[in-house]
C-alpha atoms as a PDB file:
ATOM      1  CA  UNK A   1     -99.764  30.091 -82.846  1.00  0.00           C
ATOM      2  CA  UNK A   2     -96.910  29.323 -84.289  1.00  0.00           C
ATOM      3  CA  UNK A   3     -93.512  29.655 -82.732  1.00  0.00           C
ATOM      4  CA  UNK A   4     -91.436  31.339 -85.729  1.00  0.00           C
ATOM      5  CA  UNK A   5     -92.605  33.551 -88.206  1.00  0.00           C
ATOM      6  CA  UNK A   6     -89.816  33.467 -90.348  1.00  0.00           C
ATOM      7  CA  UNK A   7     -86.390  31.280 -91.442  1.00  0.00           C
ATOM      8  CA  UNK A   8     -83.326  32.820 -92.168  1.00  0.00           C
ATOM      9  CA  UNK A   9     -80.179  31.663 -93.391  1.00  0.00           C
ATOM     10  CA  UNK A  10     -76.385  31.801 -93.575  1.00  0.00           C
ATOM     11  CA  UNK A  11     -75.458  31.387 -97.277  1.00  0.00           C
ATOM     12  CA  UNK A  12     -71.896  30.085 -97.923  1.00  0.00           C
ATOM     13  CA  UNK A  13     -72.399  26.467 -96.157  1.00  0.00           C
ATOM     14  CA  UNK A  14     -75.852  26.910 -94.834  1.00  0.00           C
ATOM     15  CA  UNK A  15     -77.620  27.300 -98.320  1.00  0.00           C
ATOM     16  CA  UNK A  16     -75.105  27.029-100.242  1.00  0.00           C
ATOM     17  CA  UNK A  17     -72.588  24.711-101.169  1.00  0.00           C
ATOM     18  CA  UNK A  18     -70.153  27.193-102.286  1.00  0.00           C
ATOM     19  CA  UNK A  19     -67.004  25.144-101.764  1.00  0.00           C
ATOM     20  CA  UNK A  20     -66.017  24.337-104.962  1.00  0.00           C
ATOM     21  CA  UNK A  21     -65.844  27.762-107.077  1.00  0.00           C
ATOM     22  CA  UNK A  22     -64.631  29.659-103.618  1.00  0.00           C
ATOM     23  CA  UNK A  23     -61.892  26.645-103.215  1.00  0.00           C
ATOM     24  CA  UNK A  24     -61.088  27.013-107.381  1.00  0.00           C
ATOM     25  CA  UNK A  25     -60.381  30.512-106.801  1.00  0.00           C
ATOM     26  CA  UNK A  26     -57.770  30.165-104.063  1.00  0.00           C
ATOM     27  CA  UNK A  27     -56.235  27.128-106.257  1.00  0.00           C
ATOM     28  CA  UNK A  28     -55.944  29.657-109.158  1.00  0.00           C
ATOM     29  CA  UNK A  29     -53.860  32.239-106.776  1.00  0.00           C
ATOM     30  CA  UNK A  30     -51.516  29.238-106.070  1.00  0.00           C
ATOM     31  CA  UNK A  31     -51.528  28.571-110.259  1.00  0.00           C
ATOM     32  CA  UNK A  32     -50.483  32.193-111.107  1.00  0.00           C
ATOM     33  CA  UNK A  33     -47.620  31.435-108.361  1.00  0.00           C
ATOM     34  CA  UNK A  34     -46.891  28.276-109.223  1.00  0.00           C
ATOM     35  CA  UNK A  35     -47.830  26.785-106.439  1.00  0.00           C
ATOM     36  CA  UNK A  36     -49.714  22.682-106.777  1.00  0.00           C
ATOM     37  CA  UNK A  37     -53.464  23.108-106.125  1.00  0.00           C
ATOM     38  CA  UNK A  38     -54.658  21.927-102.968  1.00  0.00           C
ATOM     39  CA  UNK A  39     -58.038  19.068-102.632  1.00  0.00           C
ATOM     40  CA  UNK A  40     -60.926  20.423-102.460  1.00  0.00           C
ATOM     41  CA  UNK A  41     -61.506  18.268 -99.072  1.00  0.00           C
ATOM     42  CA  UNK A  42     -58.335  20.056 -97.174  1.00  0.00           C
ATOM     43  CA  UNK A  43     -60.225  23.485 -97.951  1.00  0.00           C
ATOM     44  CA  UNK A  44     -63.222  22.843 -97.956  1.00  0.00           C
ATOM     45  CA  UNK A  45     -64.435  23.186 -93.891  1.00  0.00           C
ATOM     46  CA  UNK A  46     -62.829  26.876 -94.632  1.00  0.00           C
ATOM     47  CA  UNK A  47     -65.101  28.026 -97.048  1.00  0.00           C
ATOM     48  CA  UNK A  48     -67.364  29.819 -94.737  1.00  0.00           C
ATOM     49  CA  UNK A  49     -64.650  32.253 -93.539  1.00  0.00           C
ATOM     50  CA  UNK A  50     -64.206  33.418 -97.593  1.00  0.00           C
ATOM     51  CA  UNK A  51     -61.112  34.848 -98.399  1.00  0.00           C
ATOM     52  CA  UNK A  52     -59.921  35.293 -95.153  1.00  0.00           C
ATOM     53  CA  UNK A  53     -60.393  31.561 -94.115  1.00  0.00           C
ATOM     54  CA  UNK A  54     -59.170  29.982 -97.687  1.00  0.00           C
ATOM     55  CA  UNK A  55     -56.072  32.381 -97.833  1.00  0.00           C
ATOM     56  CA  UNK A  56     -55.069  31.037 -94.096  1.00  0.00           C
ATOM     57  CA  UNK A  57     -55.505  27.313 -95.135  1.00  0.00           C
ATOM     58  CA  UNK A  58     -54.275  27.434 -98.178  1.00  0.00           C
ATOM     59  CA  UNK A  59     -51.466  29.909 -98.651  1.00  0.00           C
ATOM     60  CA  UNK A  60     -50.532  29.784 -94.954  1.00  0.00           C
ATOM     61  CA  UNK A  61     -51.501  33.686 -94.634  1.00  0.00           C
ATOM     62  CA  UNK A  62     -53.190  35.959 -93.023  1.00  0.00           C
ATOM     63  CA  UNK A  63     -54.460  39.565 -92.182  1.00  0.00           C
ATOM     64  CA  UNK A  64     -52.049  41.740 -91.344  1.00  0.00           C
ATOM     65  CA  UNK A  65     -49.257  40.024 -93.047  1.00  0.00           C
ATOM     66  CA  UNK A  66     -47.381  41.845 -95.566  1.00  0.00           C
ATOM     67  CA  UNK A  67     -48.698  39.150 -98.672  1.00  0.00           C
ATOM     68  CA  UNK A  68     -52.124  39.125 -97.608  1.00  0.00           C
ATOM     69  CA  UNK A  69     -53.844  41.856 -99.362  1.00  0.00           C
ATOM     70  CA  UNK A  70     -52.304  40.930-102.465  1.00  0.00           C
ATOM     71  CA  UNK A  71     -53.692  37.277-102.060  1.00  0.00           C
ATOM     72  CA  UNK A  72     -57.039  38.638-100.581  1.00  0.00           C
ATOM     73  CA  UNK A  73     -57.353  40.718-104.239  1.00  0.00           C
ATOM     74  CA  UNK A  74     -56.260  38.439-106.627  1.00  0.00           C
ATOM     75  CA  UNK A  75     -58.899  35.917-105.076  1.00  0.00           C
ATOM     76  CA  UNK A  76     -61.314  37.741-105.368  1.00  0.00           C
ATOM     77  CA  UNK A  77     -60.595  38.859-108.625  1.00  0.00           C
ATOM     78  CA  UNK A  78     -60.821  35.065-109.580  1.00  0.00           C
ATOM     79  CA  UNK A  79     -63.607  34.508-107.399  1.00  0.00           C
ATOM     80  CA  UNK A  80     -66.069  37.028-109.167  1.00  0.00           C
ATOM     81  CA  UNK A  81     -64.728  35.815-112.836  1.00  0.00           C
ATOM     82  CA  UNK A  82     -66.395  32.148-112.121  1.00  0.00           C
ATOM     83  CA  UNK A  83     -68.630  32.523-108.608  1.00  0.00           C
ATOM     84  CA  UNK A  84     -71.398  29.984-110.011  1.00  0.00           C
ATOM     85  CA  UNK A  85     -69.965  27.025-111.947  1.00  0.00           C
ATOM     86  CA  UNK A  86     -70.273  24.265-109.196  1.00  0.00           C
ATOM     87  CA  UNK A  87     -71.713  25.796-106.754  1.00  0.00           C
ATOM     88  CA  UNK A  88     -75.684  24.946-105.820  1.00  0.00           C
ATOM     89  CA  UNK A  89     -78.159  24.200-103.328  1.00  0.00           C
ATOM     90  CA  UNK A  90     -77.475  21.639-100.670  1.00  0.00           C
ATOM     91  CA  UNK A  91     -78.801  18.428-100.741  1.00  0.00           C
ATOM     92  CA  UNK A  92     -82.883  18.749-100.175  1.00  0.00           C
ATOM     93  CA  UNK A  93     -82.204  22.459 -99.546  1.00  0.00           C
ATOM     94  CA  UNK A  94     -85.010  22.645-102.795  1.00  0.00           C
ATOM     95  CA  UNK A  95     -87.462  20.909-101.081  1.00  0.00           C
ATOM     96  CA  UNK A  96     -87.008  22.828 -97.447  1.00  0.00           C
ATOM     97  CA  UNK A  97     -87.571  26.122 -99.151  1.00  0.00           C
ATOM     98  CA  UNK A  98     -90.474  24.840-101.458  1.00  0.00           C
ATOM     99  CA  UNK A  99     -92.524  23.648 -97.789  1.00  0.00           C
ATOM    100  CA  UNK A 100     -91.590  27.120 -96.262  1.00  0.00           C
ATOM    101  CA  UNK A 101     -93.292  28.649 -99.618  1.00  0.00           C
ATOM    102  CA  UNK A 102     -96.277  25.995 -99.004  1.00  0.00           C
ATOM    103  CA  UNK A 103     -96.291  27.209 -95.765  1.00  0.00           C
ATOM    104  CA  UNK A 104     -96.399  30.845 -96.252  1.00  0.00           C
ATOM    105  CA  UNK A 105     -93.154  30.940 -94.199  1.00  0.00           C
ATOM    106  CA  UNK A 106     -91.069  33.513 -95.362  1.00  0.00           C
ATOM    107  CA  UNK A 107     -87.638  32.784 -95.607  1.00  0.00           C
ATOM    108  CA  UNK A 108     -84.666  35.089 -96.342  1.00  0.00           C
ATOM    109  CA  UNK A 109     -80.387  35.224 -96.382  1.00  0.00           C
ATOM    110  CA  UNK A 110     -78.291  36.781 -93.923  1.00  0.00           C
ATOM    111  CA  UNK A 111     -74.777  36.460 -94.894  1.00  0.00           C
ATOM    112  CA  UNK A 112     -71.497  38.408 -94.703  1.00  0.00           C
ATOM    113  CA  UNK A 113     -70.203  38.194 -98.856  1.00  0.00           C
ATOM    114  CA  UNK A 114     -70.339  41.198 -99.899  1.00  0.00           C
ATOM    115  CA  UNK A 115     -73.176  41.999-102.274  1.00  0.00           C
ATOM    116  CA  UNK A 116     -71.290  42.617-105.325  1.00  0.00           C
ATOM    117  CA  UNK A 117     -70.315  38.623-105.054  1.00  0.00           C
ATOM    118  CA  UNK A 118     -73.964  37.800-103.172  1.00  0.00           C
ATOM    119  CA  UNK A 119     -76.362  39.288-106.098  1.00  0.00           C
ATOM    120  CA  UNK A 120     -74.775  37.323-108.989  1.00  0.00           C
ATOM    121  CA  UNK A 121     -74.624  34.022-106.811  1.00  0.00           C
ATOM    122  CA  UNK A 122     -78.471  34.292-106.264  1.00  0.00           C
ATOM    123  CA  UNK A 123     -79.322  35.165-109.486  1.00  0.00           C
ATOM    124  CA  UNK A 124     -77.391  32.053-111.215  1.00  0.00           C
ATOM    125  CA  UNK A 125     -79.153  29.864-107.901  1.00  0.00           C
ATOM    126  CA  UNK A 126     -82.221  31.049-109.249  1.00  0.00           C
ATOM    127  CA  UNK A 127     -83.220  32.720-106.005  1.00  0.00           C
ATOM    128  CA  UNK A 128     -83.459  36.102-106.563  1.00  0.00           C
ATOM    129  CA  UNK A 129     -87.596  36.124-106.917  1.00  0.00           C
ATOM    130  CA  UNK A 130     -87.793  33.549-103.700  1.00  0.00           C
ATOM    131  CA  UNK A 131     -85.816  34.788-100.859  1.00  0.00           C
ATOM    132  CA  UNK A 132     -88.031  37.625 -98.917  1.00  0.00           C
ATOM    133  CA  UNK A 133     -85.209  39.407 -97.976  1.00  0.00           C
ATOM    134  CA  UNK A 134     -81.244  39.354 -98.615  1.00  0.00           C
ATOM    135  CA  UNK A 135     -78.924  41.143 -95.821  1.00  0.00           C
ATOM    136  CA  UNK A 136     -75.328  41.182 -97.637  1.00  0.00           C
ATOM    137  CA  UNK A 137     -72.218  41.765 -95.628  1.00  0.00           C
ATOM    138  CA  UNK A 138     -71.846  45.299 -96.451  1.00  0.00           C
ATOM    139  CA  UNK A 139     -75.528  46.159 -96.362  1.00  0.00           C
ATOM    140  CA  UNK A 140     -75.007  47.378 -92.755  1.00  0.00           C
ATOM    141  CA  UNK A 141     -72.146  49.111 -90.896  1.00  0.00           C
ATOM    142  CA  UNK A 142     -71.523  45.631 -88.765  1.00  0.00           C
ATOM    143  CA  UNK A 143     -71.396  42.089 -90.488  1.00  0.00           C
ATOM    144  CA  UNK A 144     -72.212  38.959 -88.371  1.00  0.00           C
ATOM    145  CA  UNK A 145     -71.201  38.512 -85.219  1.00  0.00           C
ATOM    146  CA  UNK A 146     -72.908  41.950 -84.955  1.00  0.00           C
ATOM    147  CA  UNK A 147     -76.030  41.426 -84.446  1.00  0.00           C
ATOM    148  CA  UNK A 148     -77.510  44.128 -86.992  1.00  0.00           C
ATOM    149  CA  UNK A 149     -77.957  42.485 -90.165  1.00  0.00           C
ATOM    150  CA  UNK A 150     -80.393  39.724 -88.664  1.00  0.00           C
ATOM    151  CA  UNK A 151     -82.693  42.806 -86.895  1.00  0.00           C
ATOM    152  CA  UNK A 152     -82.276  44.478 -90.471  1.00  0.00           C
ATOM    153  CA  UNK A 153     -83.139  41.428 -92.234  1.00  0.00           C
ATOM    154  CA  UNK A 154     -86.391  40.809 -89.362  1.00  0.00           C
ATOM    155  CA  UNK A 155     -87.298  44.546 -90.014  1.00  0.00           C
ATOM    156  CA  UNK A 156     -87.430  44.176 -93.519  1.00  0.00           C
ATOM    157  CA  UNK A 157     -89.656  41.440 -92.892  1.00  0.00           C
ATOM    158  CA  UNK A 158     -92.252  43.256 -90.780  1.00  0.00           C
ATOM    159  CA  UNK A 159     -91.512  40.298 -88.157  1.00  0.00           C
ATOM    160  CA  UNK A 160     -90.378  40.869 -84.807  1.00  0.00           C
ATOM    161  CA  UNK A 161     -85.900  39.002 -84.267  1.00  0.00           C
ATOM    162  CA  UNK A 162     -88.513  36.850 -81.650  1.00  0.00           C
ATOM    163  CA  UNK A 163     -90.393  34.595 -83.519  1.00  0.00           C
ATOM    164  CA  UNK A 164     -87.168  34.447 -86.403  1.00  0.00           C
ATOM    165  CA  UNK A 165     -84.831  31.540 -86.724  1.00  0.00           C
ATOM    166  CA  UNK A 166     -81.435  31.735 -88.154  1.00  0.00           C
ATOM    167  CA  UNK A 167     -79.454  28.790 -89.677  1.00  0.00           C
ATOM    168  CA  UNK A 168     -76.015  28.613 -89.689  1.00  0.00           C
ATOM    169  CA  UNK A 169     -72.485  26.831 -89.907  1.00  0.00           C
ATOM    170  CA  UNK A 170     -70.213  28.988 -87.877  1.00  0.00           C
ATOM    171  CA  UNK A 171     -70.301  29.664 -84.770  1.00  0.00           C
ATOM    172  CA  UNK A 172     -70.560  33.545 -85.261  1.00  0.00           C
ATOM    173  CA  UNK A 173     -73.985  32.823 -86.730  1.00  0.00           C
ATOM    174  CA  UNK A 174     -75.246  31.527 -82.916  1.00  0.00           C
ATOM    175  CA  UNK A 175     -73.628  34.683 -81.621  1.00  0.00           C
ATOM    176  CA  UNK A 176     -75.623  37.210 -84.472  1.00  0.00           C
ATOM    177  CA  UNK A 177     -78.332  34.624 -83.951  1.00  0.00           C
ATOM    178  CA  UNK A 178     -78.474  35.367 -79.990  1.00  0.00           C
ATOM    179  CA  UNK A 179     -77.348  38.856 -80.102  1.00  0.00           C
ATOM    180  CA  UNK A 180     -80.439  39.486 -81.816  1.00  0.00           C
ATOM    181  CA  UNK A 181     -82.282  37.775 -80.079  1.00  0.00           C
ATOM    182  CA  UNK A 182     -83.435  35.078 -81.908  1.00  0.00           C
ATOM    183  CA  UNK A 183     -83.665  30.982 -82.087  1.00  0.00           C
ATOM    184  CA  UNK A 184     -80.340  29.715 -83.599  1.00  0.00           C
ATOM    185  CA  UNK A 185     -79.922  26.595 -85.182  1.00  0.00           C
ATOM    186  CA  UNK A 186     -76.740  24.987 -86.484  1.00  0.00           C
ATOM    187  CA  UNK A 187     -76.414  23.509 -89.924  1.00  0.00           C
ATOM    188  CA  UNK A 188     -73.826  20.807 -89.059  1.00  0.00           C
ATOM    189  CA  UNK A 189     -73.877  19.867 -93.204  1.00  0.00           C
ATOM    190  CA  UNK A 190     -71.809  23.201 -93.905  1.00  0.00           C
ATOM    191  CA  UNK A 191     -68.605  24.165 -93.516  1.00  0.00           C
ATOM    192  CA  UNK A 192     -67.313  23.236 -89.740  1.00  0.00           C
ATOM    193  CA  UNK A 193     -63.681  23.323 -89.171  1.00  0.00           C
ATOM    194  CA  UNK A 194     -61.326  20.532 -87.721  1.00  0.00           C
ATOM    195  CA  UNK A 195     -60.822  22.024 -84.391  1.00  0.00           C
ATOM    196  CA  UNK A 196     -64.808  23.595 -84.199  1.00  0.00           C
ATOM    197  CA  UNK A 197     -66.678  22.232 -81.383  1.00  0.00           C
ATOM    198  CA  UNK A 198     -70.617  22.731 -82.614  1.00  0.00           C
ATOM    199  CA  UNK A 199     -72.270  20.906 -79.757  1.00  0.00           C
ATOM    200  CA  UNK A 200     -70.740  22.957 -77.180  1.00  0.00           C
ATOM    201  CA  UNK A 201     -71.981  26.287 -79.373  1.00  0.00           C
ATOM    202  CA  UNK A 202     -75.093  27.936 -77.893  1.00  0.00           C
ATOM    203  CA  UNK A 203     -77.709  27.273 -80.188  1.00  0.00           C
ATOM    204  CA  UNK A 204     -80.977  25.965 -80.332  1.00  0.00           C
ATOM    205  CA  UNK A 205     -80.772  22.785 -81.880  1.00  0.00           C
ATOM    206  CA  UNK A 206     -78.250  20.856 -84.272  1.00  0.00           C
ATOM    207  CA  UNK A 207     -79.037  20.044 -87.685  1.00  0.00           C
ATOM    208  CA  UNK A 208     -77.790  17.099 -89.517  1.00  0.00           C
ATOM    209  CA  UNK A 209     -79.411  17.626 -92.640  1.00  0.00           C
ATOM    210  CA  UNK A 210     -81.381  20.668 -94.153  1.00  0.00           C
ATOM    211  CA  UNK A 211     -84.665  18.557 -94.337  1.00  0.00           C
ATOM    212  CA  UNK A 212     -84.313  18.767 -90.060  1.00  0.00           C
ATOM    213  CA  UNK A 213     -85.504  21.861 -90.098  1.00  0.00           C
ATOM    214  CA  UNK A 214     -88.550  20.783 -91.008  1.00  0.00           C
ATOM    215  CA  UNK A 215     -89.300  18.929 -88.018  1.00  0.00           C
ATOM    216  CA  UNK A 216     -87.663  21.466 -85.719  1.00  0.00           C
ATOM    217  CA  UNK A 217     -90.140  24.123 -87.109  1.00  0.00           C
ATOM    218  CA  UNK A 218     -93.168  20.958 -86.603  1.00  0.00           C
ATOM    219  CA  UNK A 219     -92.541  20.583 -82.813  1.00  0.00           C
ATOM    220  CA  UNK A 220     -91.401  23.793 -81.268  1.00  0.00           C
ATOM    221  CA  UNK A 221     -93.961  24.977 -79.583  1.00  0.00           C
ATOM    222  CA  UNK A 222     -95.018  28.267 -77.980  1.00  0.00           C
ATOM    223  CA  UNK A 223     -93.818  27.229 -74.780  1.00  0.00           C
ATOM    224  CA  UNK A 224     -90.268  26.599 -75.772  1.00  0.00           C
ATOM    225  CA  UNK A 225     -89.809  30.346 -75.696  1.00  0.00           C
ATOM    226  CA  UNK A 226     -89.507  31.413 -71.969  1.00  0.00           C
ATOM    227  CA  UNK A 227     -86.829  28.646 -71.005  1.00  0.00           C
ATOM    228  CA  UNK A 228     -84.952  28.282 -74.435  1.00  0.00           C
ATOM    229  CA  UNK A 229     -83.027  25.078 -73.771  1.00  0.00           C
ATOM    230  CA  UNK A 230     -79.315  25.740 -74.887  1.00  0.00           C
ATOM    231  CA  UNK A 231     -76.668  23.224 -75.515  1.00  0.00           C
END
């Protein structure tokens, strides 16, 4: 027996290193204003949050304010005009997903992009054919922390939420994760903001690298299940 069926991820900072074309578009909303760009470094543990998250750290706005729909659209704009020119798979992230295909694990994406920015992304990544399943942000009524798109994405999948595990840099990805009733693991490569606190989140199990998953899926056991062991 084995105790998880399937692997599911996050995307931006999970999969993804996203970063640099999602930080390039908010730097081209502070060009058209005249504004100096800001290093990729000072943005870069916002990426996960998309617009939302980028617009707050690096135009100092957000929702609700009078400026921020007009910042939110004219990122976006930029974002879809160049969404894949530095952005790729994480270091090892390859080889992870080839061993879950030599494993007959199936793997698939849970993420909250919408699907109009999500398709392209995976196309250029060259994981359209690979990925069992995709669950975009506006697939369902509820994005993550609801807990719907990871029981859509484990229906699709014919697998019971149970024996899934999600991946995932934020800590609204352990709360989707748990909500849904499945293990949670936290990719601590991705995108994890100054004042975030991972180890106190209640997942599973920490990752350092994607190539840890590996050995997470290698010794869990069956009997991990009934007294899942939260940190």
């Amino acid at each position: 027996m084995r105790p998880v069926d399937a692997v599911l991820f996050d995307l931006d900072g999970t999969l993804a290193d996203t970063a640099p074309d999602l930080s390039a578009a908010l730097n081209r909303v502070r060009c058209d204003r005249g504004l100096e760009p800001v290093p990729l470094a000072r943005l870069r543990p916002y990426a996960s949050h998309g617009a939302r998250g980028l617009i707050g750290a690096g135009m100092a706005v957000v929702p609700g304010e009078p400026a921020y729909e007009a910042l939110r659209d004219a990122f976006l704009a930029h974002y879809a005009a160049a969404l894949c020119v530095d952005s790729k798979l994480f270091a090892s992230m390859d080889a992870v997903l080839d061993a879950l295909d030599a494993r007959a694990l199936p793997w698939g994406i849970v993420t909250n992009k919408a699907t109009r920015y999500t398709t392209p992304l995976l196309t250029s990544l060259r994981l359209t054919p690979r990925a069992a399943t995709v669950v975009c942000g506006d697939t369902m009524p509820f994005a993550k922390p609801h807990p719907a798109p990871l029981t859509e994405a484990a229906s699709r999948l014919g697998i019971a939420p149970s024996r899934c595990v999600y991946v995932g840099d934020a800590r609204r990805d352990v709360e989707a994760g748990n909500a849904a009733g499945m293990h949670t693991l936290v990719a601590r490569w991705g995108y994890i903001e100054p004042d975030d606190a991972p180890d106190s989140w209640p997942a599973d199990g920490i990752l350092d690298e994607p190539a840890a998953l590996l050995g997470w899926l290698q010794n869990a056991t069956p009997a991990d299940r009934p007294s899942r062991h939260r940190r």
